[in-house]
N, C-alpha and C. Protein backbone atom coordinates (compact mmCIF):
# COMPACT_ATOMS: atom_id res chain seq x y z
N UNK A 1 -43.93 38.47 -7.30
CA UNK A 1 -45.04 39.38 -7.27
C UNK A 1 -45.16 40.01 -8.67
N UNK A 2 -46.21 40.18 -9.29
CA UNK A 2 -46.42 40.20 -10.68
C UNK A 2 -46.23 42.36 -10.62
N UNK A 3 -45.53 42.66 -11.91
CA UNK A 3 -45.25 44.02 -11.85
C UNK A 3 -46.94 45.12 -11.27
N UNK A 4 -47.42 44.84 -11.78
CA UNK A 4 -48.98 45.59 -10.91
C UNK A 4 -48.94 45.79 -9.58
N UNK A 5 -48.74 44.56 -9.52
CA UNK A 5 -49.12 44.34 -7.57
C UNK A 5 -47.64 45.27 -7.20
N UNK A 6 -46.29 44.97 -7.32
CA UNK A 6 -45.37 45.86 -6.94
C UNK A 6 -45.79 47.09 -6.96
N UNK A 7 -46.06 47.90 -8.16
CA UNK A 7 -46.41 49.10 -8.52
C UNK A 7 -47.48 49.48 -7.20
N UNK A 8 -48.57 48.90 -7.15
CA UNK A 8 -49.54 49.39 -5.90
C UNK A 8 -48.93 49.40 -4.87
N UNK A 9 -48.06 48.31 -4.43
CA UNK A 9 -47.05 48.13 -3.29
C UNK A 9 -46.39 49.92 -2.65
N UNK A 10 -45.55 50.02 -3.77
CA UNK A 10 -44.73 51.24 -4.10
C UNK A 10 -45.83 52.87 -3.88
N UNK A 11 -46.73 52.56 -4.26
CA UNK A 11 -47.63 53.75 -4.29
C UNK A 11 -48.29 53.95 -2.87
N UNK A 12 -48.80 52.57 -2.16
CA UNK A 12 -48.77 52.39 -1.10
C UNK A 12 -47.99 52.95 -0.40
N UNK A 13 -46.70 52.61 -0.30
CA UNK A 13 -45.46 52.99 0.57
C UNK A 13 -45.02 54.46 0.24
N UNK A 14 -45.19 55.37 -1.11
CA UNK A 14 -45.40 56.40 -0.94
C UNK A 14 -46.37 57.57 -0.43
N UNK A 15 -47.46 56.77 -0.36
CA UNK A 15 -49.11 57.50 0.23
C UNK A 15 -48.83 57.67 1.50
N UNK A 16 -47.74 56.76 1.96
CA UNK A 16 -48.00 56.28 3.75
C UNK A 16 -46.44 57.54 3.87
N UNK A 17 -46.11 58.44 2.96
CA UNK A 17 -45.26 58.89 3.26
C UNK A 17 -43.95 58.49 3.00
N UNK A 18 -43.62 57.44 3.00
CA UNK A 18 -42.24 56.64 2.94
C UNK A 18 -41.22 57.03 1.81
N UNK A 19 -39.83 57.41 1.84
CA UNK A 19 -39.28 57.64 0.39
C UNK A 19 -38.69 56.24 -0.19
N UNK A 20 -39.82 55.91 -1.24
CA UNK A 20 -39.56 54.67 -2.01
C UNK A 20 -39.07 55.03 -3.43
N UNK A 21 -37.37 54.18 -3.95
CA UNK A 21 -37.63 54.70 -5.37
C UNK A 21 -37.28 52.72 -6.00
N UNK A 22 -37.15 52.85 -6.98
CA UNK A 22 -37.24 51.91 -8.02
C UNK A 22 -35.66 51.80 -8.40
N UNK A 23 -35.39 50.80 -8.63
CA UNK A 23 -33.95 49.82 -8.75
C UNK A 23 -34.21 49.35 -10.34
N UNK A 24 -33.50 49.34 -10.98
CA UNK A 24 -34.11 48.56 -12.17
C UNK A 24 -32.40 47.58 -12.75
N UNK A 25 -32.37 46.66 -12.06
CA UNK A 25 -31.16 46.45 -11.79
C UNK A 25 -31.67 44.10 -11.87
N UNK A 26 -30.75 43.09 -12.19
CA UNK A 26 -29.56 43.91 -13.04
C UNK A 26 -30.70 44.19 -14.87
N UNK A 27 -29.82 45.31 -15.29
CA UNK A 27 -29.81 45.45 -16.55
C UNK A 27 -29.03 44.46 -17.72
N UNK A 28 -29.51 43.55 -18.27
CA UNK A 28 -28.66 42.49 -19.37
C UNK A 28 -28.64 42.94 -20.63
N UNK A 29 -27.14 43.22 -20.87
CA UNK A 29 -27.07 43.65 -22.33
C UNK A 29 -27.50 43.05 -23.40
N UNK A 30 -27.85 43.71 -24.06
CA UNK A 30 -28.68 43.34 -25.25
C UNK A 30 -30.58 42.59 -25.20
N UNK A 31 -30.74 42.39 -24.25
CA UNK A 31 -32.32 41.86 -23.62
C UNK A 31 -32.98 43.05 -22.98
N UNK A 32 -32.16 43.57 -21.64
CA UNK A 32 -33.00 44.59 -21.14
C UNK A 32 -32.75 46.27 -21.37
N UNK A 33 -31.86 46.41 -21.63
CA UNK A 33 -31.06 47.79 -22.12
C UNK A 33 -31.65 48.49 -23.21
N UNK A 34 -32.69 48.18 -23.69
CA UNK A 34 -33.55 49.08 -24.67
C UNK A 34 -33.98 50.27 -24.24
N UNK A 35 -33.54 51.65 -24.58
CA UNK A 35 -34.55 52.41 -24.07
C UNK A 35 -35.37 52.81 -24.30
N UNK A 36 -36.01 52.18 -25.45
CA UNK A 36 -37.73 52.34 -24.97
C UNK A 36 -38.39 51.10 -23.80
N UNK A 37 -37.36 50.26 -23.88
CA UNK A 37 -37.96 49.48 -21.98
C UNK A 37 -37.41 49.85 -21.07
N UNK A 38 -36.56 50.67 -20.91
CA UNK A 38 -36.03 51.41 -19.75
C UNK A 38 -36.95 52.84 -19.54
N UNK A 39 -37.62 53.07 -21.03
CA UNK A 39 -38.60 54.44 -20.57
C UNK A 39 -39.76 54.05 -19.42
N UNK A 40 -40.38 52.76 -20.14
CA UNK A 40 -41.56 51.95 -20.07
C UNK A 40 -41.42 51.72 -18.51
N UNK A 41 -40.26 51.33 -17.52
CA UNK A 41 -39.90 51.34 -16.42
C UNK A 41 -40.15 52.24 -15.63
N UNK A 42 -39.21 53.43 -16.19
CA UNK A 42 -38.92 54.16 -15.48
C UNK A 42 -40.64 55.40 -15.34
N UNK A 43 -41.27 55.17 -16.91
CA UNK A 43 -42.30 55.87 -16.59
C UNK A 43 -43.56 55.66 -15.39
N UNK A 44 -43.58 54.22 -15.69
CA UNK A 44 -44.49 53.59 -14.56
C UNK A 44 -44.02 53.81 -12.99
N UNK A 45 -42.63 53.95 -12.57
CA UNK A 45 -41.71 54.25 -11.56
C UNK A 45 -42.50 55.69 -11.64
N UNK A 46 -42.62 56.19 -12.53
CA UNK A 46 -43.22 57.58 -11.84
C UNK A 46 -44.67 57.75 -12.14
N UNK A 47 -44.85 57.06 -12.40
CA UNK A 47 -46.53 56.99 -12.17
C UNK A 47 -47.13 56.24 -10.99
N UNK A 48 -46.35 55.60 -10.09
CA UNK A 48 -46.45 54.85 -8.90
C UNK A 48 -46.10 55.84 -7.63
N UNK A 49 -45.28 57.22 -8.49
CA UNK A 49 -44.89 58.01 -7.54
C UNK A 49 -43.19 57.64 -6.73
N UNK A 50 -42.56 56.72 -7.12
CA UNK A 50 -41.35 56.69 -7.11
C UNK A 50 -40.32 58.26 -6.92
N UNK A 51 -39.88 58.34 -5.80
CA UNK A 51 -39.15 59.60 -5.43
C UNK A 51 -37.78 58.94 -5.83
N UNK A 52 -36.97 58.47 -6.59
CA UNK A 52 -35.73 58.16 -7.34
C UNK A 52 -36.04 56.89 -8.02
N UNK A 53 -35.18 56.58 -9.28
CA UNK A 53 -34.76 55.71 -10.12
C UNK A 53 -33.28 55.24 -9.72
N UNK A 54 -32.78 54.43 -10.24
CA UNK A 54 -31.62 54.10 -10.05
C UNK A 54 -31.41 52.33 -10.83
N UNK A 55 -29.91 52.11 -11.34
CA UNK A 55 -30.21 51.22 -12.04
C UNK A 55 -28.72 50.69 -12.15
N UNK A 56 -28.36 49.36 -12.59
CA UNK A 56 -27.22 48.91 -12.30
C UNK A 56 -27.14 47.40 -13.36
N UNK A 57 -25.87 47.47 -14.55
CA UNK A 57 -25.70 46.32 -15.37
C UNK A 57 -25.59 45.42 -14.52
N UNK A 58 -26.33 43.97 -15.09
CA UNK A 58 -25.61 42.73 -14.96
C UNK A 58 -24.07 42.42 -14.43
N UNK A 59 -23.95 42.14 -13.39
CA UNK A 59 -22.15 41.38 -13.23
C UNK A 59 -22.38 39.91 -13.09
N UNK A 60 -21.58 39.10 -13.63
CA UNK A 60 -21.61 37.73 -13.69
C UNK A 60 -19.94 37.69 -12.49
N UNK A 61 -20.29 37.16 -11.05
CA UNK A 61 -19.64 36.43 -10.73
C UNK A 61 -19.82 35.09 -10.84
N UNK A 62 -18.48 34.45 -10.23
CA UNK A 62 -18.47 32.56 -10.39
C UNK A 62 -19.98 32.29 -9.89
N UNK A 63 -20.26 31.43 -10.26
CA UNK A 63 -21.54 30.54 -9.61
C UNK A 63 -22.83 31.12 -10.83
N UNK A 64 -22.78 32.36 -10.52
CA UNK A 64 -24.13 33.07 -11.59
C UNK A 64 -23.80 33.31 -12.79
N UNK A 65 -22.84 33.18 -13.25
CA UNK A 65 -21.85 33.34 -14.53
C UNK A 65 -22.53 32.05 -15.56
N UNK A 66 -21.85 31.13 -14.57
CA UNK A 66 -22.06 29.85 -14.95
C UNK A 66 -23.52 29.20 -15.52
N UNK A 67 -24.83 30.00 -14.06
CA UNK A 67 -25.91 29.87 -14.40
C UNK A 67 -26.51 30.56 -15.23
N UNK A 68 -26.26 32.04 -15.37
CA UNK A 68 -26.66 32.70 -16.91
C UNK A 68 -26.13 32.39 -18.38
N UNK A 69 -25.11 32.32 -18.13
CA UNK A 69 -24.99 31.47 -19.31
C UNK A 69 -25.11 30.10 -20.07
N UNK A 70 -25.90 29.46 -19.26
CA UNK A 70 -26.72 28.31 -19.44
C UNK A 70 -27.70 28.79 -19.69
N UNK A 71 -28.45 29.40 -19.15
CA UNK A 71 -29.92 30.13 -20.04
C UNK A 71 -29.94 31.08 -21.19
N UNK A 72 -28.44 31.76 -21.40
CA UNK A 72 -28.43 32.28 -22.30
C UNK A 72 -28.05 31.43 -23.97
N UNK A 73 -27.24 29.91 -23.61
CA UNK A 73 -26.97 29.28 -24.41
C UNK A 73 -28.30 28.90 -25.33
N UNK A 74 -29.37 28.76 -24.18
CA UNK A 74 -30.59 28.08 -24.60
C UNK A 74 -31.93 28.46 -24.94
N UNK A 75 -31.68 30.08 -24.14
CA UNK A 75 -33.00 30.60 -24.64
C UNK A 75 -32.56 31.99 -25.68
N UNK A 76 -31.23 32.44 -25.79
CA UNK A 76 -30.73 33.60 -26.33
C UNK A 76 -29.09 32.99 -27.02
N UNK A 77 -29.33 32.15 -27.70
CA UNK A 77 -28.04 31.85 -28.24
C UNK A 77 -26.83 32.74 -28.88
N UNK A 78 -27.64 33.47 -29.75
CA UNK A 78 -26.78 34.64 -30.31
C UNK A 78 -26.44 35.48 -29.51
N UNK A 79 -26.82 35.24 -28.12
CA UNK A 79 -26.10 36.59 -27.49
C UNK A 79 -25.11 35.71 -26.60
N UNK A 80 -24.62 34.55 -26.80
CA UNK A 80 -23.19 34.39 -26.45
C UNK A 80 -22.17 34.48 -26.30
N UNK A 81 -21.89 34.58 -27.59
CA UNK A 81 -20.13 35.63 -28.16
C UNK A 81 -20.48 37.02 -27.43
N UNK A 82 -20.93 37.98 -27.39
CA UNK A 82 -21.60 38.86 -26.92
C UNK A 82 -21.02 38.80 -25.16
N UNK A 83 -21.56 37.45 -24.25
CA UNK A 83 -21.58 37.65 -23.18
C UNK A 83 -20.09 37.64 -23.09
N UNK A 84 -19.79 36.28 -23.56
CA UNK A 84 -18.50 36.04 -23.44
C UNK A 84 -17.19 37.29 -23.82
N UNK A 85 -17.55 38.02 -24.58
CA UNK A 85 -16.92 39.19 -25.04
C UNK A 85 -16.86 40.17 -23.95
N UNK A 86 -18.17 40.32 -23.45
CA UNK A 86 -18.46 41.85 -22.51
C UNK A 86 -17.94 41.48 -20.86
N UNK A 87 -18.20 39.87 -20.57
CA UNK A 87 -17.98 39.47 -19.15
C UNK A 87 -16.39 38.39 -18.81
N UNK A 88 -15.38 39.06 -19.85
CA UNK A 88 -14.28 38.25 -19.26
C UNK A 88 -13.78 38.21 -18.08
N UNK A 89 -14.17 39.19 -17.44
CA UNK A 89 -14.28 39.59 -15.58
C UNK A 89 -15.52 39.93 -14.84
N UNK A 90 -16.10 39.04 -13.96
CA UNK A 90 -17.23 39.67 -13.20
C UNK A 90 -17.92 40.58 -13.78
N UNK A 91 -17.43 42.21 -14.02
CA UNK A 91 -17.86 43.56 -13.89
C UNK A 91 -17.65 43.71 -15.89
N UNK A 92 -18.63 43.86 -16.00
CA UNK A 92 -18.48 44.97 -17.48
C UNK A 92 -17.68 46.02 -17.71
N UNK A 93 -17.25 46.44 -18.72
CA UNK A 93 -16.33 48.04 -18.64
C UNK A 93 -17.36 48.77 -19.03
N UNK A 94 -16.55 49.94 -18.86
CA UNK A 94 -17.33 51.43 -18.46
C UNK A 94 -18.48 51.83 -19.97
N UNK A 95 -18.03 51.26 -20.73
CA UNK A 95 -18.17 51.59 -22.42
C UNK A 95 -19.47 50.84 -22.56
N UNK A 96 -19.95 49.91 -21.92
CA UNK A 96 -21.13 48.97 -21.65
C UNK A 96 -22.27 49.70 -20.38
N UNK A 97 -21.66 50.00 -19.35
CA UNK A 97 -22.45 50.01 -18.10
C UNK A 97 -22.98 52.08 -18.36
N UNK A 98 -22.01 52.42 -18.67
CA UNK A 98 -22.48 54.05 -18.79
C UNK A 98 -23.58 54.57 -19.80
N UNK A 99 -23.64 53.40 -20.96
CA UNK A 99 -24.57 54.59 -21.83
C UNK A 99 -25.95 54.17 -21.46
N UNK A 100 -26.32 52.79 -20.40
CA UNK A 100 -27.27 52.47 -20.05
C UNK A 100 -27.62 53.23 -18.73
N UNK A 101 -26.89 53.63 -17.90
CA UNK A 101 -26.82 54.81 -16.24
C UNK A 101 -27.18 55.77 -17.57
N UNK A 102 -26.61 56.42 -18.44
CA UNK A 102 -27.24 57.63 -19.29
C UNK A 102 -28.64 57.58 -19.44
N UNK A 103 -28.61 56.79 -20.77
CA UNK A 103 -30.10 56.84 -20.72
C UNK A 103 -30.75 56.55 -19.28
N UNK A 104 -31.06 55.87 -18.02
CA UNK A 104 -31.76 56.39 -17.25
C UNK A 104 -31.70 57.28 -16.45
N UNK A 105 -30.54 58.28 -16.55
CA UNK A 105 -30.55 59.68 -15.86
C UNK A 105 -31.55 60.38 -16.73
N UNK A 106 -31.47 60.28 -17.78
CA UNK A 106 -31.76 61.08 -18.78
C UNK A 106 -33.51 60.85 -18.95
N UNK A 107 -34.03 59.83 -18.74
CA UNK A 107 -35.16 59.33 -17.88
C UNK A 107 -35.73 60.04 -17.39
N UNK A 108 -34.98 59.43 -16.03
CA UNK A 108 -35.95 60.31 -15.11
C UNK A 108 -35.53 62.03 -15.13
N UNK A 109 -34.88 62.61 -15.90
CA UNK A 109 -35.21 64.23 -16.05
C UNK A 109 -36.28 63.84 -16.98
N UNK A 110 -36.11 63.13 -18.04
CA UNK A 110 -37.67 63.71 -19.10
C UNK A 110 -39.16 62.90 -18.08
N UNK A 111 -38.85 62.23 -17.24
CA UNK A 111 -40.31 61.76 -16.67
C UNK A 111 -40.46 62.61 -15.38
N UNK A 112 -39.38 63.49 -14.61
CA UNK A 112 -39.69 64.21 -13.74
C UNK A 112 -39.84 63.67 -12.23
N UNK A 113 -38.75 62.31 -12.13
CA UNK A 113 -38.76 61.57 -11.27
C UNK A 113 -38.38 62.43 -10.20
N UNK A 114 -38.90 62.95 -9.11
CA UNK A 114 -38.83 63.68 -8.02
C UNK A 114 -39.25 63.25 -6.49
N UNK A 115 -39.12 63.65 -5.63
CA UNK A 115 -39.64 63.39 -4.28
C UNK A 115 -41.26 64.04 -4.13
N UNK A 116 -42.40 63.46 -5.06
CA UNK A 116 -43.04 63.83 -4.33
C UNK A 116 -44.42 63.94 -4.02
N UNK A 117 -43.74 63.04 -2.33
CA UNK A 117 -44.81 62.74 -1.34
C UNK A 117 -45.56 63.88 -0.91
N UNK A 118 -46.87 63.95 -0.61
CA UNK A 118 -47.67 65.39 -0.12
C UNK A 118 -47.51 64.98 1.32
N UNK A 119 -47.36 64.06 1.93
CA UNK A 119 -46.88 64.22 3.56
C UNK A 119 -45.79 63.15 3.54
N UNK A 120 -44.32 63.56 3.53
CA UNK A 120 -43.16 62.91 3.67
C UNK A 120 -43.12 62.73 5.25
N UNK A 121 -42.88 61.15 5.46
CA UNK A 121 -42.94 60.75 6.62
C UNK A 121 -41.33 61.25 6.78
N UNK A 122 -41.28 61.90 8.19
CA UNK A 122 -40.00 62.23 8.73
C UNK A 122 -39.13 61.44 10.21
N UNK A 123 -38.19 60.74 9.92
CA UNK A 123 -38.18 59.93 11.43
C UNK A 123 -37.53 60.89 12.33
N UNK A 124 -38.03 60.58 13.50
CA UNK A 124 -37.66 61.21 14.70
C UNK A 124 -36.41 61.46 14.95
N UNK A 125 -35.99 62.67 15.31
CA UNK A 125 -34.68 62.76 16.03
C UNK A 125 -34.21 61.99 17.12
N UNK A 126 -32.70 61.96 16.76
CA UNK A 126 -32.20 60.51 17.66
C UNK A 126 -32.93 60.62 18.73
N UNK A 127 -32.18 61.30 19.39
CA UNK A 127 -32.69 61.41 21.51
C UNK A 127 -34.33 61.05 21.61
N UNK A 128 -35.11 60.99 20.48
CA UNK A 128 -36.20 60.53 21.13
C UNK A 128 -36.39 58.74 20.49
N UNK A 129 -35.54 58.14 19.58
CA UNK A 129 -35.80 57.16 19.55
C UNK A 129 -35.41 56.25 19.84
N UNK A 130 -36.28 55.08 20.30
CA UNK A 130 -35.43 54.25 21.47
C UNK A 130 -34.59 53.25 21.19
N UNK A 131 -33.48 52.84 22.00
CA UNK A 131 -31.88 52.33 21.98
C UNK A 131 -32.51 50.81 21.66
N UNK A 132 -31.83 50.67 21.28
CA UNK A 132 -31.79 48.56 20.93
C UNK A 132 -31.34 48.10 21.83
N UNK A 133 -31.97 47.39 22.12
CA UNK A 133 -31.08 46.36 23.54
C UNK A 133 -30.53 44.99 23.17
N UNK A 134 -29.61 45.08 23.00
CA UNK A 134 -28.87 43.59 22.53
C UNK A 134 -28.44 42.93 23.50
């Protein structure tokens, strides 16, 4: 779905009440981790009306490891040594994954990412909603 159509999606699902926020996940070092494209995100996230941000680096386990770095050999070469450096295990260290969670905390305080729906849909208290029958 092309980013527009999401965005209306999202605005949709906030009009109708719903608390929708924005994922901006994974984040790839050195490609998506810019923050002026993490502003560019996160601003449109609140111009869609997004009631949270939230965001999460790249992890390369087996299988996707294998396949990103085949596209990275070929379409981003120089950022090889790079991957290979940052992903000797699945998970990135903290020194990689934190200053990118920074900058988008830091985000959404300067864009004012908040809850807010003018009629927040509220779901019903248990006892009135009905049991699943399995």
């Amino acid at each position: 779905m092309p980013p527009r159509q999401r965005l209306r999606v999202l605005r949709t699902l906030i009009d109708a009440g719903i608390d929708a926020g924005v994922g901006i996940a994974p984040v790839l070092p050195g490609l998506s981790d810019r923050p002026e494209l993490l502003a560019d995100v996160v601003r449109a996230a609140r111009d869609a009306g997004a009631t949270d941000v939230w965001c999460n680096v790249l992890d390369l386990q087996p299988g996707t490891r294998e396949h990103v770095m085949e596209h990275l050999a070929r379409d981003w070469p120089e950022l090889v040594p790079s991957y290979l450096a940052l992903y000797r295990r699945p998970y990135p260290d903290r020194a990689t994954t934190e200053p990118v969670k920074s900058t988008v905390a830091a985000l959404k305080t300067r864009f004012a990412i908040a809850d807010r729906r003018a009629r927040p849909l509220v779901p019903r208290p248990a006892a009135e909603q009905l049991a699943l029958a399995i």
